[in-house]
N, C-alpha and C. Protein backbone atom coordinates (compact mmCIF):
# COMPACT_ATOMS: atom_id res chain seq x y z
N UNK A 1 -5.79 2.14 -5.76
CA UNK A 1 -5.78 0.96 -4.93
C UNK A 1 -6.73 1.19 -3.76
N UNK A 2 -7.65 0.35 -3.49
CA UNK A 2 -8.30 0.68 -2.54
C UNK A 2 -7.84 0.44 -1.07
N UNK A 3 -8.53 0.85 0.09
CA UNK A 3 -8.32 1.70 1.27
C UNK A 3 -8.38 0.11 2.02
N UNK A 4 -9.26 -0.81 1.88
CA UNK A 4 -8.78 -2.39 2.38
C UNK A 4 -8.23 -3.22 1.74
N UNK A 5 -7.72 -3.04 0.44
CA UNK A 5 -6.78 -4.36 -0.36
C UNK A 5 -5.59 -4.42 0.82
N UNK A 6 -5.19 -5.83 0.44
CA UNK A 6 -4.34 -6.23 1.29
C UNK A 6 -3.50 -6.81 0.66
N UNK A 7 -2.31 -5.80 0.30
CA UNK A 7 -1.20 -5.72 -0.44
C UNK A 7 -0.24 -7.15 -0.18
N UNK A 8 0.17 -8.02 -0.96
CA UNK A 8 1.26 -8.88 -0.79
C UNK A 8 2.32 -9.25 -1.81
N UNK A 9 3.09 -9.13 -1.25
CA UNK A 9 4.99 -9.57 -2.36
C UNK A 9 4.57 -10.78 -3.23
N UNK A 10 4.68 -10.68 -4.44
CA UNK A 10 4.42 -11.78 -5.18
C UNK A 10 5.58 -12.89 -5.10
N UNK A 11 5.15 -13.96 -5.24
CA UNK A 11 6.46 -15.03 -5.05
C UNK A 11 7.15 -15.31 -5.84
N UNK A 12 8.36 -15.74 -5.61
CA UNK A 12 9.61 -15.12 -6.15
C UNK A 12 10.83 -14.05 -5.93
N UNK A 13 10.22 -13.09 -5.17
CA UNK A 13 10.68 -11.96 -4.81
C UNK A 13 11.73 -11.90 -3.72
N UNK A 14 12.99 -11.79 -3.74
CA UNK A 14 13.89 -11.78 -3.05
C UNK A 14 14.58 -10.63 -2.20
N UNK A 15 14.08 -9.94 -0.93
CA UNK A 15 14.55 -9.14 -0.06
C UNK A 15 15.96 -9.40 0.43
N UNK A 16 16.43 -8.34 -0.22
CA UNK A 16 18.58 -8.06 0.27
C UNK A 16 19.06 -6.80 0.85
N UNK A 17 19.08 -6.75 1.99
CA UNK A 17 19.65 -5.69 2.71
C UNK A 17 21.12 -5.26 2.11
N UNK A 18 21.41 -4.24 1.68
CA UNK A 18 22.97 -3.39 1.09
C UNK A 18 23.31 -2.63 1.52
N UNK A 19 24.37 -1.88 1.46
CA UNK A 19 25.11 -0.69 2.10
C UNK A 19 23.88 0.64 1.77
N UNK A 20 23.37 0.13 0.76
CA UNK A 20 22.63 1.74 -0.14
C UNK A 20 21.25 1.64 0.74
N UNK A 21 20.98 0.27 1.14
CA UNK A 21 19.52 0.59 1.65
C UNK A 21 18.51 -0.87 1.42
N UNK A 22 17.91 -1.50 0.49
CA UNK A 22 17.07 -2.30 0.42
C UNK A 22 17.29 -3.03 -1.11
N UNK A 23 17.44 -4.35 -1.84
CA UNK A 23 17.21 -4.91 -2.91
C UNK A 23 16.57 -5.63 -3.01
N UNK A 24 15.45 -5.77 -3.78
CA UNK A 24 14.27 -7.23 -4.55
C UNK A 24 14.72 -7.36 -5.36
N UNK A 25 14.64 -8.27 -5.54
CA UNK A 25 15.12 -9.27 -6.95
C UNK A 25 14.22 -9.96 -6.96
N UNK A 26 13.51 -10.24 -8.19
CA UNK A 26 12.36 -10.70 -8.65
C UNK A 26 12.75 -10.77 -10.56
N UNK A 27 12.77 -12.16 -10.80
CA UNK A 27 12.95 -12.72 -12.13
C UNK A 27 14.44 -12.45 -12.50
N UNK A 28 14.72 -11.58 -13.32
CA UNK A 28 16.24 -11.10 -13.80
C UNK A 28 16.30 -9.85 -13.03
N UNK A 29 15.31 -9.05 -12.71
CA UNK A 29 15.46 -7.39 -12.54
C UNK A 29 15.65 -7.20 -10.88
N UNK A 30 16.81 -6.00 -10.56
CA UNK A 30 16.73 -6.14 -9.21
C UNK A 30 15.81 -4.39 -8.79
N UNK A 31 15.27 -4.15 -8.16
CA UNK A 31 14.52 -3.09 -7.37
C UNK A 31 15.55 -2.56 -6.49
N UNK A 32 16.32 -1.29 -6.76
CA UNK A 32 16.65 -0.78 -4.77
C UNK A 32 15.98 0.42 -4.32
N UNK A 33 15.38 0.14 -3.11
CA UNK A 33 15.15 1.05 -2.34
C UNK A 33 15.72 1.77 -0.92
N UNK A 34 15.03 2.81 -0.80
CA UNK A 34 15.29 3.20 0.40
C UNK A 34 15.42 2.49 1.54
N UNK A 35 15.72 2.94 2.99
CA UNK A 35 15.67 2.12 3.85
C UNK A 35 13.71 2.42 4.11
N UNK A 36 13.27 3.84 3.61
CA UNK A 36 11.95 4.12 4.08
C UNK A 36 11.07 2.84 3.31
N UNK A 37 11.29 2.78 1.83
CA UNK A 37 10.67 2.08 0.36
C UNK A 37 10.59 0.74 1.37
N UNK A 38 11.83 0.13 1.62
CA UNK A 38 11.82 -0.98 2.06
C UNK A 38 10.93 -1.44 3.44
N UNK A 39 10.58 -0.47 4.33
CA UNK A 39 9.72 -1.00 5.58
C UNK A 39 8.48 -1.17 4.68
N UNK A 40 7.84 -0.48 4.02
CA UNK A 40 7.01 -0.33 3.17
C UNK A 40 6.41 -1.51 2.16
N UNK A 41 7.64 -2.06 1.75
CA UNK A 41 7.90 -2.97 1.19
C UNK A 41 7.34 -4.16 2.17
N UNK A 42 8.47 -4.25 2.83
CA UNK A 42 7.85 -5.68 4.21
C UNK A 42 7.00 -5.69 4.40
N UNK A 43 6.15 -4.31 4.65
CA UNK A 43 4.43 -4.79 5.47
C UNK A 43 3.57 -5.23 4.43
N UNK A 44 3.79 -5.44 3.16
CA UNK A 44 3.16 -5.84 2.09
C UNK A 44 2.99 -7.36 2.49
N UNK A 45 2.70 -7.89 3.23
CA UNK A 45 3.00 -9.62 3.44
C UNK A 45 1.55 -9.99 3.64
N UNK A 46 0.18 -9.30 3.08
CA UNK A 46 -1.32 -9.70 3.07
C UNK A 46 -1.81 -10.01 4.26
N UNK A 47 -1.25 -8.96 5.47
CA UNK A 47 -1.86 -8.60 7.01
C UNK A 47 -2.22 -7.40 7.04
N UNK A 48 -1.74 -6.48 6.21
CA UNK A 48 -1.91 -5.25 6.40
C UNK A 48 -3.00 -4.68 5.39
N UNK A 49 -3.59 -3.49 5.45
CA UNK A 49 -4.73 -3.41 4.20
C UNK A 49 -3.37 -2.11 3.61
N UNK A 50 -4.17 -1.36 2.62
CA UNK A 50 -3.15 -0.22 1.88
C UNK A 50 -3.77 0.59 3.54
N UNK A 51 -4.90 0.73 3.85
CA UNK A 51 -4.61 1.67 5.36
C UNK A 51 -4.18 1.87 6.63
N UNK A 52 -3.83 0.08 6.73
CA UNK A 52 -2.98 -0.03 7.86
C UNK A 52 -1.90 -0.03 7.94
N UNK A 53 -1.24 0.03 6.34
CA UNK A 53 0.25 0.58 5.90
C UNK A 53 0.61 1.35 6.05
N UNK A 54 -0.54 2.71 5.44
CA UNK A 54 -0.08 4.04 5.77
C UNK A 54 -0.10 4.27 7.62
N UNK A 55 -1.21 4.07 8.52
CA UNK A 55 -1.39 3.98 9.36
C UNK A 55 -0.05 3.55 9.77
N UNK A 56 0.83 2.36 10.22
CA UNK A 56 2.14 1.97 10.34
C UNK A 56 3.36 2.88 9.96
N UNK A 57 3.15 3.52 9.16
CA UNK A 57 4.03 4.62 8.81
C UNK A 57 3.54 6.05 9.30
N UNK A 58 2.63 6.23 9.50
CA UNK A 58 2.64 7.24 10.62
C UNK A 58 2.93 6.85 11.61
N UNK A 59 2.96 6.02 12.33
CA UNK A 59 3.35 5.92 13.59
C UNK A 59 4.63 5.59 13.88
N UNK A 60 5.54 5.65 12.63
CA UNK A 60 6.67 5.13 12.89
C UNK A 60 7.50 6.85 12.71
N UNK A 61 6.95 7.62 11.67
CA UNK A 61 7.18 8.20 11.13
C UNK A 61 6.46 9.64 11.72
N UNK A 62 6.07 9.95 12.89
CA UNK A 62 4.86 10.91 13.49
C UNK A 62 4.87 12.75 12.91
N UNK A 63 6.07 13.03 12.52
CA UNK A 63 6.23 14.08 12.39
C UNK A 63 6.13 14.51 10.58
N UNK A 64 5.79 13.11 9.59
CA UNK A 64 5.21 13.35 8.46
C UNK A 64 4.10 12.76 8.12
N UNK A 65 3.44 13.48 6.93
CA UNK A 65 2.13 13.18 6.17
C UNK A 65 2.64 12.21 5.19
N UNK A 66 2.30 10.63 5.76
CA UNK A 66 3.09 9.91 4.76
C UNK A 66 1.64 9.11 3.44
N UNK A 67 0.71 9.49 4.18
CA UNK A 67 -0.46 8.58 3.35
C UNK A 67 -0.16 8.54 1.64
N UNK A 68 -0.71 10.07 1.22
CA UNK A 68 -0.47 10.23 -0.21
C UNK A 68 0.76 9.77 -0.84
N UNK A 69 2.00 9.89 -0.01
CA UNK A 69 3.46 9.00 -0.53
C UNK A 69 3.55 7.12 -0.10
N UNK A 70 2.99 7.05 0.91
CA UNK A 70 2.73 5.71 0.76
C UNK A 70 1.45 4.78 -0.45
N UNK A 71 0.82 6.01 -0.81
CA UNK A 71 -0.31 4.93 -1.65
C UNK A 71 0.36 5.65 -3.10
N UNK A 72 1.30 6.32 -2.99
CA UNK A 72 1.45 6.18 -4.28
C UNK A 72 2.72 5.44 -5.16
N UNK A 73 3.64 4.60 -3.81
CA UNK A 73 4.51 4.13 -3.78
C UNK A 73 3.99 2.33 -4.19
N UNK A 74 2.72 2.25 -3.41
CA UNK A 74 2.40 0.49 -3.15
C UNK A 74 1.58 0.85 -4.36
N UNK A 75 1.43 1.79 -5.39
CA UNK A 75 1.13 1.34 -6.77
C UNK A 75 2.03 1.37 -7.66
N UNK A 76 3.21 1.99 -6.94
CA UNK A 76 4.20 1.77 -8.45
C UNK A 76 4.90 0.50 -8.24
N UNK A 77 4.86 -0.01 -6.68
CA UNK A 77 5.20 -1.80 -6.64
C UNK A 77 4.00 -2.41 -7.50
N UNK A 78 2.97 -2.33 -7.47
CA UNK A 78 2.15 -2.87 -8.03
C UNK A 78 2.32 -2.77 -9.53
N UNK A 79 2.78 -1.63 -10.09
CA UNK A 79 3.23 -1.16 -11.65
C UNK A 79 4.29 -1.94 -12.09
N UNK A 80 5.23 -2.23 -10.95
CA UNK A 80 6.64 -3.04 -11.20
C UNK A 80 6.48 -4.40 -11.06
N UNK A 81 5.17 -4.84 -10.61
CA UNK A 81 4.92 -6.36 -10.44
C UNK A 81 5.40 -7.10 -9.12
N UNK A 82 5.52 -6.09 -8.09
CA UNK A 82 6.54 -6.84 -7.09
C UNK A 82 5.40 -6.76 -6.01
N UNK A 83 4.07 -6.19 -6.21
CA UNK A 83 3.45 -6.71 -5.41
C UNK A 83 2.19 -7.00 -6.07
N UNK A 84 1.20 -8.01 -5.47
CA UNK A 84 -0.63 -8.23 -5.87
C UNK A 84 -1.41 -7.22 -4.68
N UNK A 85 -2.46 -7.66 -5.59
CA UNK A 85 -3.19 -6.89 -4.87
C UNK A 85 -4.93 -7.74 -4.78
């Protein structure tokens, strides 16, 4: 995925906060994530590029190397269909 695509939730996609952490629901299938998966998730809304994502998660996150786990996360949304690109 490249370093300025500007990742967004395809429509349809339904964000549900749960005891466990984060749910999409999108068509029949539901997604849960983390509470981390899920911030991750949100900034996908086609403001952010894939580098101002990771960028956002370092700064939220200062004391890890989140780049390589964030770009390899907003392609397996992309693998699962829950986000464009």
């Amino acid at each position: 995925m490249d370093a300025h695509t500007k990742p967004v939730t395809v429509r349809g996609c339904t964000l549900m906060r749960t005891n466990d952490g984060i749910a999409v629901q999108h068509e029949d299938q539901i997604h849960t994530l983390n509470d981390t998966a899920g911030e991750i998730f949100e900034l996908c809304n086609g403001h952010y590029t894939v580098d101002g994502i990771v960028q956002e998660m370092r700064d939220r996150y200062q004391d890890c190397e989140v780049g390589d786990v964030v770009r390899i996360f907003l392609e397996q949304l992309h693998a699962a269909g829950l986000i464009s690109v």
